[in-house]
Every structure is written in C-alpha cells, then in structure tokens.
C-alpha atoms as a PDB file:
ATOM      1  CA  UNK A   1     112.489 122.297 128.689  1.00  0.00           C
ATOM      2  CA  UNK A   2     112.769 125.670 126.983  1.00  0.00           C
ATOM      3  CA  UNK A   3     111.695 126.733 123.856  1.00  0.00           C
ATOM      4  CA  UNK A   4     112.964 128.546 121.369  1.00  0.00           C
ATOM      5  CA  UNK A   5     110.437 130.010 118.865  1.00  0.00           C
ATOM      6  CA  UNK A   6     111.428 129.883 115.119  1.00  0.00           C
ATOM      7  CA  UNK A   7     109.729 132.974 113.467  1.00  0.00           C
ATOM      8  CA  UNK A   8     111.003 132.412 109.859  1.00  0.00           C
ATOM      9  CA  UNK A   9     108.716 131.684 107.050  1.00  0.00           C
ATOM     10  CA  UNK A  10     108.787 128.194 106.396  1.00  0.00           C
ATOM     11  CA  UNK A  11     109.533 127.260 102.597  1.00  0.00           C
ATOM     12  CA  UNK A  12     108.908 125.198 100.210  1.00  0.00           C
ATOM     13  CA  UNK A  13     113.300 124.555 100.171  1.00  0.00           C
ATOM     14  CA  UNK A  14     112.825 124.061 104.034  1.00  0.00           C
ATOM     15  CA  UNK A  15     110.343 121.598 103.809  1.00  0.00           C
ATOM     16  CA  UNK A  16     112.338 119.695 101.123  1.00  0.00           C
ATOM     17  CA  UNK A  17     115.379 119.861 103.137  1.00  0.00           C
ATOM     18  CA  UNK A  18     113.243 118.737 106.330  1.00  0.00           C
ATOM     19  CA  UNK A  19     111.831 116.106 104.251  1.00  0.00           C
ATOM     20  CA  UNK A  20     115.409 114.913 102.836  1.00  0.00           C
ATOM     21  CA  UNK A  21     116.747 114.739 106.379  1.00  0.00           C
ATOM     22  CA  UNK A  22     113.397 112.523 107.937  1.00  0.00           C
ATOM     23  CA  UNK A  23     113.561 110.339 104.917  1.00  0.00           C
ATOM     24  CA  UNK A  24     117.673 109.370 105.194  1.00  0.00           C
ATOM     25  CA  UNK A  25     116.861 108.452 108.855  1.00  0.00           C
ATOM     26  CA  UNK A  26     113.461 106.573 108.328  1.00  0.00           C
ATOM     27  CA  UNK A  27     115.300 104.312 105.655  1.00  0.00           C
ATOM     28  CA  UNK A  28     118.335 104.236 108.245  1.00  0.00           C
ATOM     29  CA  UNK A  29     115.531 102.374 110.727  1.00  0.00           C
ATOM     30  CA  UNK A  30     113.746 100.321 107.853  1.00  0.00           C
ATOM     31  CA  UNK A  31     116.997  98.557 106.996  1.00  0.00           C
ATOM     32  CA  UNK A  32     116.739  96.786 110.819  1.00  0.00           C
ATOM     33  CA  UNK A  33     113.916  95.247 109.885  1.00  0.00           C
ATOM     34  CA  UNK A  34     113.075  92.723 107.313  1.00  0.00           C
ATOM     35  CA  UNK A  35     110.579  93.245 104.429  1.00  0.00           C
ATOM     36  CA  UNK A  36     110.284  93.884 100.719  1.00  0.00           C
ATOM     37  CA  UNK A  37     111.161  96.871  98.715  1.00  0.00           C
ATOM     38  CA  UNK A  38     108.010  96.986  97.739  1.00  0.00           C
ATOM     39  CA  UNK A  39     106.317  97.606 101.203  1.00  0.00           C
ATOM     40  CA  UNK A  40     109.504  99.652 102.185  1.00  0.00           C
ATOM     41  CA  UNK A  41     108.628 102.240  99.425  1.00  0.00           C
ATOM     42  CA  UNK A  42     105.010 102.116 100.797  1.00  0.00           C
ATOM     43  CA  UNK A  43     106.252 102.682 104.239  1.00  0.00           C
ATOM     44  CA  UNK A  44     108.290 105.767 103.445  1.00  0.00           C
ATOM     45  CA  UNK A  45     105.679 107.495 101.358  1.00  0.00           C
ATOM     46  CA  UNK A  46     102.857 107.043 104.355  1.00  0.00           C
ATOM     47  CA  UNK A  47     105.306 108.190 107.204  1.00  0.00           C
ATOM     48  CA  UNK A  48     107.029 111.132 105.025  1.00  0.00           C
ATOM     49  CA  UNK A  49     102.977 112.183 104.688  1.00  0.00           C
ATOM     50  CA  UNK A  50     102.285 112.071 108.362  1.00  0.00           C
ATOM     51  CA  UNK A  51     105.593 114.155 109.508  1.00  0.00           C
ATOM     52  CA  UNK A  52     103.569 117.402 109.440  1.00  0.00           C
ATOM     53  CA  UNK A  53     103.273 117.539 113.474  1.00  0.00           C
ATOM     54  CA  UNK A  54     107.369 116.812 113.605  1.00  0.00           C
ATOM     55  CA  UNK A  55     107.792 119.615 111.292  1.00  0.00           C
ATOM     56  CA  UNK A  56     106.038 121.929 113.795  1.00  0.00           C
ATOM     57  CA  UNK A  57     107.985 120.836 116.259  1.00  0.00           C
ATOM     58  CA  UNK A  58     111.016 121.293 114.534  1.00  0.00           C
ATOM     59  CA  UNK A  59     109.977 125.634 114.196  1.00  0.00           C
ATOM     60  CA  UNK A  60     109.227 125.585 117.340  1.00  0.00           C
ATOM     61  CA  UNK A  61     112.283 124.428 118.558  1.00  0.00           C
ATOM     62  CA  UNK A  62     110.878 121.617 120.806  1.00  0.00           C
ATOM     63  CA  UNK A  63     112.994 118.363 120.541  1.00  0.00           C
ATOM     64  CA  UNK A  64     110.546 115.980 122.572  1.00  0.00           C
ATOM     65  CA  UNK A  65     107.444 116.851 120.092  1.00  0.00           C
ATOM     66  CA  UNK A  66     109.823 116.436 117.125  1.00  0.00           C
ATOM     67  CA  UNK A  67     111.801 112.818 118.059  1.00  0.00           C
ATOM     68  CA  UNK A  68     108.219 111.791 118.863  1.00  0.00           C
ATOM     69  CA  UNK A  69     105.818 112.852 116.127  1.00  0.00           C
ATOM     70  CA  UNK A  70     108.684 111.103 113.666  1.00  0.00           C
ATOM     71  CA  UNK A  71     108.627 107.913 115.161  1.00  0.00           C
ATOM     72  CA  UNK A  72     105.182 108.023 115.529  1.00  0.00           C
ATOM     73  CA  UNK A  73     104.486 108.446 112.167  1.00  0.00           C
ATOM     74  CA  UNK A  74     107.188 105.176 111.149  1.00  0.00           C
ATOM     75  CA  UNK A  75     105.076 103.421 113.689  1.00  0.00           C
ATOM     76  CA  UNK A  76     102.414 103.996 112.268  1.00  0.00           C
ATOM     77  CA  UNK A  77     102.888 103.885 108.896  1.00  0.00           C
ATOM     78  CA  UNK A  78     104.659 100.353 109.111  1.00  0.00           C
ATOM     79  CA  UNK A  79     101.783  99.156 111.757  1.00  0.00           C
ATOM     80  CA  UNK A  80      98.794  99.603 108.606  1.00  0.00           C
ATOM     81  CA  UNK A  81     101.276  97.832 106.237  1.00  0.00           C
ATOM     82  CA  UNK A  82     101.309  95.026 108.405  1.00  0.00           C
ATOM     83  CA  UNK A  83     104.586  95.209 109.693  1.00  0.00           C
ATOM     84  CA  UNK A  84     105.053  94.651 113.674  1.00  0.00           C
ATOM     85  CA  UNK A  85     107.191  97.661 114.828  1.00  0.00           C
ATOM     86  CA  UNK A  86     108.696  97.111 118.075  1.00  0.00           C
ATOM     87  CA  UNK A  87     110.408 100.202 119.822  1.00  0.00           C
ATOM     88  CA  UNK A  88     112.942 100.239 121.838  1.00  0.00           C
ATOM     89  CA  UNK A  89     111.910 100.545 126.143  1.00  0.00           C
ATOM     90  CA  UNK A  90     113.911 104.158 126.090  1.00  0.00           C
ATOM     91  CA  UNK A  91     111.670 105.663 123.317  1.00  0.00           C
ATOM     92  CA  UNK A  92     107.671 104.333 125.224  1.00  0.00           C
ATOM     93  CA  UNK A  93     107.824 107.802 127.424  1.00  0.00           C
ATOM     94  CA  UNK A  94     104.903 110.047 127.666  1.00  0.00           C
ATOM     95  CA  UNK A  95     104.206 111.947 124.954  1.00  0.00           C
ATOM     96  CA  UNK A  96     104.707 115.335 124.948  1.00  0.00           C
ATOM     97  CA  UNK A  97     101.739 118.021 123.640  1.00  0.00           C
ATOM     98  CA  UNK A  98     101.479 118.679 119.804  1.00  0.00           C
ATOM     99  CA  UNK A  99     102.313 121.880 118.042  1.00  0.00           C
ATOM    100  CA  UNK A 100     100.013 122.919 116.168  1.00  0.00           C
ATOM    101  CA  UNK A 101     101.114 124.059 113.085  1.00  0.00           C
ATOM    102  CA  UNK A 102      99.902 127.104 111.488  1.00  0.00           C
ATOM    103  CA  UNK A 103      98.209 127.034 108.237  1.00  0.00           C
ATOM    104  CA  UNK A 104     100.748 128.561 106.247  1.00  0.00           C
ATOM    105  CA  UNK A 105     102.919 125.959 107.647  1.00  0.00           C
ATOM    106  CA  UNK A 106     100.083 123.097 106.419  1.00  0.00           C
ATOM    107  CA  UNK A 107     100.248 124.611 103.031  1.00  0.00           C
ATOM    108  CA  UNK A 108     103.656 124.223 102.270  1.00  0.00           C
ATOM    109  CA  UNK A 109     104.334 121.342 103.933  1.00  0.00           C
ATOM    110  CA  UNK A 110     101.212 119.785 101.864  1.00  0.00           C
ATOM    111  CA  UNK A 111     102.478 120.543  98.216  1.00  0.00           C
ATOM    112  CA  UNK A 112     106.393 119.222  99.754  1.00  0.00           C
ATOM    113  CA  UNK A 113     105.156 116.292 100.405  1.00  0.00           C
ATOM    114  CA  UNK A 114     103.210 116.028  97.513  1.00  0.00           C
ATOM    115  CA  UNK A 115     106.138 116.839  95.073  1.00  0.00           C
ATOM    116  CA  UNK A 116     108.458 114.296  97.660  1.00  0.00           C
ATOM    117  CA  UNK A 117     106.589 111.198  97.568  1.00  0.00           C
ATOM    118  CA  UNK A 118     105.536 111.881  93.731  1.00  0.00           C
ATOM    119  CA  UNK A 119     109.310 111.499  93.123  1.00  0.00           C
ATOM    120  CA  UNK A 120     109.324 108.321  95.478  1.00  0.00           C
ATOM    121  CA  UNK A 121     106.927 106.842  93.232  1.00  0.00           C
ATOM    122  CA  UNK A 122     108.425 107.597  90.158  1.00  0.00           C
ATOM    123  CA  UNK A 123     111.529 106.066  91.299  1.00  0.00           C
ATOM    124  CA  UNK A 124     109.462 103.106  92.335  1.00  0.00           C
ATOM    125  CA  UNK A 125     108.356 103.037  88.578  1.00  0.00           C
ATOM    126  CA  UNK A 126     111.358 103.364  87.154  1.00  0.00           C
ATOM    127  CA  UNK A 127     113.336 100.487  89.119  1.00  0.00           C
ATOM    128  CA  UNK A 128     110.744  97.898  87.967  1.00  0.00           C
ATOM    129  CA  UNK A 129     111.387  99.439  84.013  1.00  0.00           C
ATOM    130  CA  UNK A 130     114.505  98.813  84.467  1.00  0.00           C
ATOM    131  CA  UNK A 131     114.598  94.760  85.831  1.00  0.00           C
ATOM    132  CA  UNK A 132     111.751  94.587  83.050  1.00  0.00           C
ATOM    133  CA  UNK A 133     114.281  95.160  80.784  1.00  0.00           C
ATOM    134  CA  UNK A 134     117.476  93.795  82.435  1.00  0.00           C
ATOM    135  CA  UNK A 135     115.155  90.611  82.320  1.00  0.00           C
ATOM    136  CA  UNK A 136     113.151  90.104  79.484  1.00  0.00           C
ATOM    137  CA  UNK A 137     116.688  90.849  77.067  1.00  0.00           C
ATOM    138  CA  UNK A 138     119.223  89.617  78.862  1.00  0.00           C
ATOM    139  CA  UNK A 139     120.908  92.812  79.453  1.00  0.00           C
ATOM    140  CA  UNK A 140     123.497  94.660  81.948  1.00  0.00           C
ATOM    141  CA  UNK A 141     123.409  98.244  83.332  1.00  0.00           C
ATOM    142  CA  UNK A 142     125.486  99.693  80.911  1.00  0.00           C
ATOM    143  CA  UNK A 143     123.252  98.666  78.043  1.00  0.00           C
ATOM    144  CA  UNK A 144     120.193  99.586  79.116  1.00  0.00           C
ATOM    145  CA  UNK A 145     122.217 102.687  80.089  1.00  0.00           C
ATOM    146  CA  UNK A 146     123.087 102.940  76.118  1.00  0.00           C
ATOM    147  CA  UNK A 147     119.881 102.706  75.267  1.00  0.00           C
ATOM    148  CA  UNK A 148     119.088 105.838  77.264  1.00  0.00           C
ATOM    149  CA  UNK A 149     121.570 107.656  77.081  1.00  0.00           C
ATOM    150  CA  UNK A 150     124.106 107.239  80.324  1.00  0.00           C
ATOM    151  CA  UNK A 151     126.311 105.335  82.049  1.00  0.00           C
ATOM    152  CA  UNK A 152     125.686 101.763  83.448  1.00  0.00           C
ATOM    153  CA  UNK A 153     126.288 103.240  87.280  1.00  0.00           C
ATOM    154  CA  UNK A 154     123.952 106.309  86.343  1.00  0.00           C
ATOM    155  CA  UNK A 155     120.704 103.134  85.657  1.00  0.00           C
ATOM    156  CA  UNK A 156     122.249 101.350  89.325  1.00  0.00           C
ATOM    157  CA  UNK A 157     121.380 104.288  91.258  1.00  0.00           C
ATOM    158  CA  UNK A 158     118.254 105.198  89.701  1.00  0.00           C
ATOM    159  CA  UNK A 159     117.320 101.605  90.451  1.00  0.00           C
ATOM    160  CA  UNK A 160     117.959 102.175  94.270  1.00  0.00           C
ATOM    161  CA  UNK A 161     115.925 105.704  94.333  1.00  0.00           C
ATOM    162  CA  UNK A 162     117.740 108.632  92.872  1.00  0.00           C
ATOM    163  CA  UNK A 163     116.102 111.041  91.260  1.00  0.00           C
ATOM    164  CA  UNK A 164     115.838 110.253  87.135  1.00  0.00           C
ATOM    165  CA  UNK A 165     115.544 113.416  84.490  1.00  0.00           C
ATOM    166  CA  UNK A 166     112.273 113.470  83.096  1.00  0.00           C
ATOM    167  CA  UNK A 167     113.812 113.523  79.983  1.00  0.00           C
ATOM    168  CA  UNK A 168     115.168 110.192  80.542  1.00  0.00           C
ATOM    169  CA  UNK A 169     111.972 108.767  82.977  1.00  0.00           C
ATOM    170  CA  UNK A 170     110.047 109.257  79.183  1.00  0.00           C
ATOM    171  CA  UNK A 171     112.781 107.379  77.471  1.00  0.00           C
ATOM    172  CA  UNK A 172     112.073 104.631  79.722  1.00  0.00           C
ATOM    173  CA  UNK A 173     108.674 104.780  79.737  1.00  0.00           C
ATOM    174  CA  UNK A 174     108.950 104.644  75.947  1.00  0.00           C
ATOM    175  CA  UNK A 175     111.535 101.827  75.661  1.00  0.00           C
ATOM    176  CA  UNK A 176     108.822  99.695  78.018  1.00  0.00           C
ATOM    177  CA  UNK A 177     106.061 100.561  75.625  1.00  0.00           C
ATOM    178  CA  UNK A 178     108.088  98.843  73.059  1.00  0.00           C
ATOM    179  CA  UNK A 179     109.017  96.054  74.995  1.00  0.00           C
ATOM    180  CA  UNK A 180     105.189  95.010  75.475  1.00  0.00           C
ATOM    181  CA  UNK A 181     104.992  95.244  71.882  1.00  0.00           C
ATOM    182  CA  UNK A 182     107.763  92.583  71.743  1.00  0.00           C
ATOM    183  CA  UNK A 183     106.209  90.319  73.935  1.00  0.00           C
ATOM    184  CA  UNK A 184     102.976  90.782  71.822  1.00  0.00           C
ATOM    185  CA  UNK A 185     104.846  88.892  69.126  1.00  0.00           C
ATOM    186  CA  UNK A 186     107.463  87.253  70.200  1.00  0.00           C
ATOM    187  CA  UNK A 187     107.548  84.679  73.116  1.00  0.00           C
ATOM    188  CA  UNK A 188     109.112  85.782  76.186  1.00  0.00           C
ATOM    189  CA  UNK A 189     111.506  82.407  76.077  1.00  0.00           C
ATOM    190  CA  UNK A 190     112.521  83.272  72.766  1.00  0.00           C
ATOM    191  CA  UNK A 191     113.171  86.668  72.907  1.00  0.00           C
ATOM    192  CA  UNK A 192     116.704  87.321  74.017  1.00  0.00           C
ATOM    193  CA  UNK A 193     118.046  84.808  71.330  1.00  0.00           C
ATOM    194  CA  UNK A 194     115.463  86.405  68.715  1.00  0.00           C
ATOM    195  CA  UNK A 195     117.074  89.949  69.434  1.00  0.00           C
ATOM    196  CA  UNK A 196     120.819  88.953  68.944  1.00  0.00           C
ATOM    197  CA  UNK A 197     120.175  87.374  65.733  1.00  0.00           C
ATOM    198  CA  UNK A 198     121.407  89.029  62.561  1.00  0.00           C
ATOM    199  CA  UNK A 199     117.870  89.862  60.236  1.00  0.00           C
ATOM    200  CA  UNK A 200     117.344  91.235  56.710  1.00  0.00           C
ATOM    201  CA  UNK A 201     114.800  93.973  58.424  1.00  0.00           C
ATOM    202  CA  UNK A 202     117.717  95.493  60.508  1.00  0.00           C
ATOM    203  CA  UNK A 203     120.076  95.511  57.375  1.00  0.00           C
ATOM    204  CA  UNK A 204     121.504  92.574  58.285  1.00  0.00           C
ATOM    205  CA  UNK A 205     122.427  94.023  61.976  1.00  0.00           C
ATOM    206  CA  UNK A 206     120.787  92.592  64.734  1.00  0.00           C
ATOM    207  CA  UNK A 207     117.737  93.973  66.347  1.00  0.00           C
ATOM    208  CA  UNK A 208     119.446  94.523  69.743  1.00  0.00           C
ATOM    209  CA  UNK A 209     122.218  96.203  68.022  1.00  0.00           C
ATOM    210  CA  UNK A 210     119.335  99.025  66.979  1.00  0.00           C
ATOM    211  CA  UNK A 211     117.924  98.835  70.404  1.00  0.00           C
ATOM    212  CA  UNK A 212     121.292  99.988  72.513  1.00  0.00           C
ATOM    213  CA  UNK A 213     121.084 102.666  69.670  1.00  0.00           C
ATOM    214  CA  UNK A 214     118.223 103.872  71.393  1.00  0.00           C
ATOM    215  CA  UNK A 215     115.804 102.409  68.214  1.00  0.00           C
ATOM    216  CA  UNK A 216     113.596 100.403  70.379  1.00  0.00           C
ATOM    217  CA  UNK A 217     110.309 101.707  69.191  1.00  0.00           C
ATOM    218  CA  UNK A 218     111.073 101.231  65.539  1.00  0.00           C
ATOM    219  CA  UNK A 219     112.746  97.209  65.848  1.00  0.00           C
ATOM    220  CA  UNK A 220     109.144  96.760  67.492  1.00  0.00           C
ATOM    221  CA  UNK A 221     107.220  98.390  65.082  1.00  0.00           C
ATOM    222  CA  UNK A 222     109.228  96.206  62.419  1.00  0.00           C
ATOM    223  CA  UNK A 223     108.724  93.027  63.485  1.00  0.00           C
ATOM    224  CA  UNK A 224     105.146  93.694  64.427  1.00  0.00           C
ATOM    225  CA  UNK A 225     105.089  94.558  60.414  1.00  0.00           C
ATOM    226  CA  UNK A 226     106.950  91.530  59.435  1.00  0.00           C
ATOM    227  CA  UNK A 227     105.573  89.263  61.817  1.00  0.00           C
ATOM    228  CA  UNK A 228     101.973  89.732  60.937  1.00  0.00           C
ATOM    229  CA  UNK A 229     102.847  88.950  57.033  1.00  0.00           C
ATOM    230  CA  UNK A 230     103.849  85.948  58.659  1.00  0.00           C
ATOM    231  CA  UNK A 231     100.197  85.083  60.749  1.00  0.00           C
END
C-alpha cells in the first residue's frame, strides 16, 4: 500500500482532536458489550493511553498500522479489566509493522493524554457527586442545577461525561463536603424529611430552601452548631 508521509508538526490541538475522534469510536464499540460504567470509564482511560502507535500511524499516513494499533489497544485495555473481547473474523489479519513515532511525537502525545484522561476522571468524579446528591436529598436535575448555578439539562450531561467548568467542579466538590457533614449529624433515613422542614435556624425557611440558594456549607455548619447543643 502506499504511503503518504505527514511532515507537519504534530500539536498539542492535533493530538486532542486525534484523541476526541478515537474516544467517540471506542465508546461507539463499548456500548456492544455489556458492563458497568464504572469499568467502561476504566476501559477508555487505559486504551486512550495506549493509542500512541495509532497516532503514528495516522502521520504517516498508513491505514493498516492505524485500524490496528486502535483496536489493539481496546483489546487490550478491556482484556486486563476482565472483560472477554471477541473480534470480529475480518479484523484477526496479520499485523502490519509499527511506526515508530518520533520523540517529539511521544512528547506531545504524552501530556494529551495526560490532560484527556485527567478530564475523564474528573467527569467520573463529578457523576457520582451528583447521584450523591440526587440521592441522599431527594432531589431532581434542576435543583441540584440551582444549587450550582445552571440548568437541570446542563447537571444531565455532565453526568454522562461532558466537560464541567472548574468553577463549577469546586462548587460541587464543596456542596459534597457539606453533605458529609450532614450525614455526620443527621441520619441518612431522616435526612430528606429533616431538610424540607421549616426551622427557627433558617428564619423559619427550610434548610433545603437555603441549599438550592447555593448555602449548603452554611445549613451544615448550622445544624452541626445546633445539633451539638443538643448531644
């Protein structure tokens, strides 16, 4: 087959867009196969990091090297997670030599990759906030969305992997910080009922009325104050 030689610099935008592209199709394949979200994150983040060899294929302009390094890496990845990968007859063909990439090539791809699966994580992080607090007070997606900041459909997408502000990932981190110190002091049972009740220490508002305000620290902090007059 011929081969074209791509002499352009790669980039750190490349690689992102590369890496945008690989991960759309590697959660296109993960959806034929059943498993938890949990190992499905897991399986993204270790094939994304082994897609360095496709990437070389890719500037050199050799198809075979690049449809194989890619689903060799999902093989992979999903084979040390435990998960039986079966490949379709067409795709068990010889594989072709490796490119080997050069290392400014290695360099960038490393700190895309890096910055890629970071955001993965965090998104990982910030769907389990989210059902923490969906769960624990009884609320939709457009009030934890209040609480925040946004819209109801803004907190469903972050849920299912887009990108969050890291303005608004600290918000959440903060709001869950609070929430532990709820469940210090109040039982978990009781809590949804406890937060819709009218109370002197809210000015006669409820506490969950404060806490779509965005006041979750400080309802915490208050009945941590009030409830250990109470101990």
């Amino acid at each position: 087959m011929r081969k074209r030689r791509v002499e352009t610099t790669v980039s750190l935008t490349t690689v992102r867009q590369f890496l945008e592209a690989v991960d759309r199709g590697f959660e296109r394949w993960m959806r034929l196969i059943e498993t938890d979200d949990a190992t499905r994150t897991e399986w993204r983040v270790l094939a994304l990091r082994n897609v360095l060899p496709a990437l070389a294929g890719v500037r050199a302009g050799t198809v075979p090297v690049t449809a194989t390094a890619l689903i060799s890496a999902w093989v992979d990845a999903g084979t040390a997670l435990g998960v039986r990968v079966r490949v379709p007859q067409r795709r068990q063909h010889a594989r072709p030599p490796r490119v080997k990439p050069d290392l400014e090539t290695v360099i960038v791809f490393d700190a895309g990759v890096l910055e890629y699966t970071t955001k993965i994580a965090s998104s990982k992080d910030t769907a389990a906030i989210i059902q923490r607090l969906m769960a624990h007070l009884q609320l939709s997606y457009d009030e934890v969305g209040l609480i925040v900041g946004t819209t109801g459909e803004t907190v469903r997408r972050w849920e299912h992997g887009q990108s969050i502000p890291p303005e608004k990932h600290a918000v959440l981190h903060a709001t869950d910080a609070a929430l532990s110190r709820l469940l210090d002091v109040i039982k978990p049972e009781a809590l949804p009922s406890a937060v819709r009740t009218p109370a002197e220490i809210f000015d006669t508002e409820s506490a969950l009325a404060w806490i779509l305000r965005g006041r979750m620290t400080e309802v915490a902090e208050r009945y941590d104050r009030e409830l250990s007059y109470q101990r």
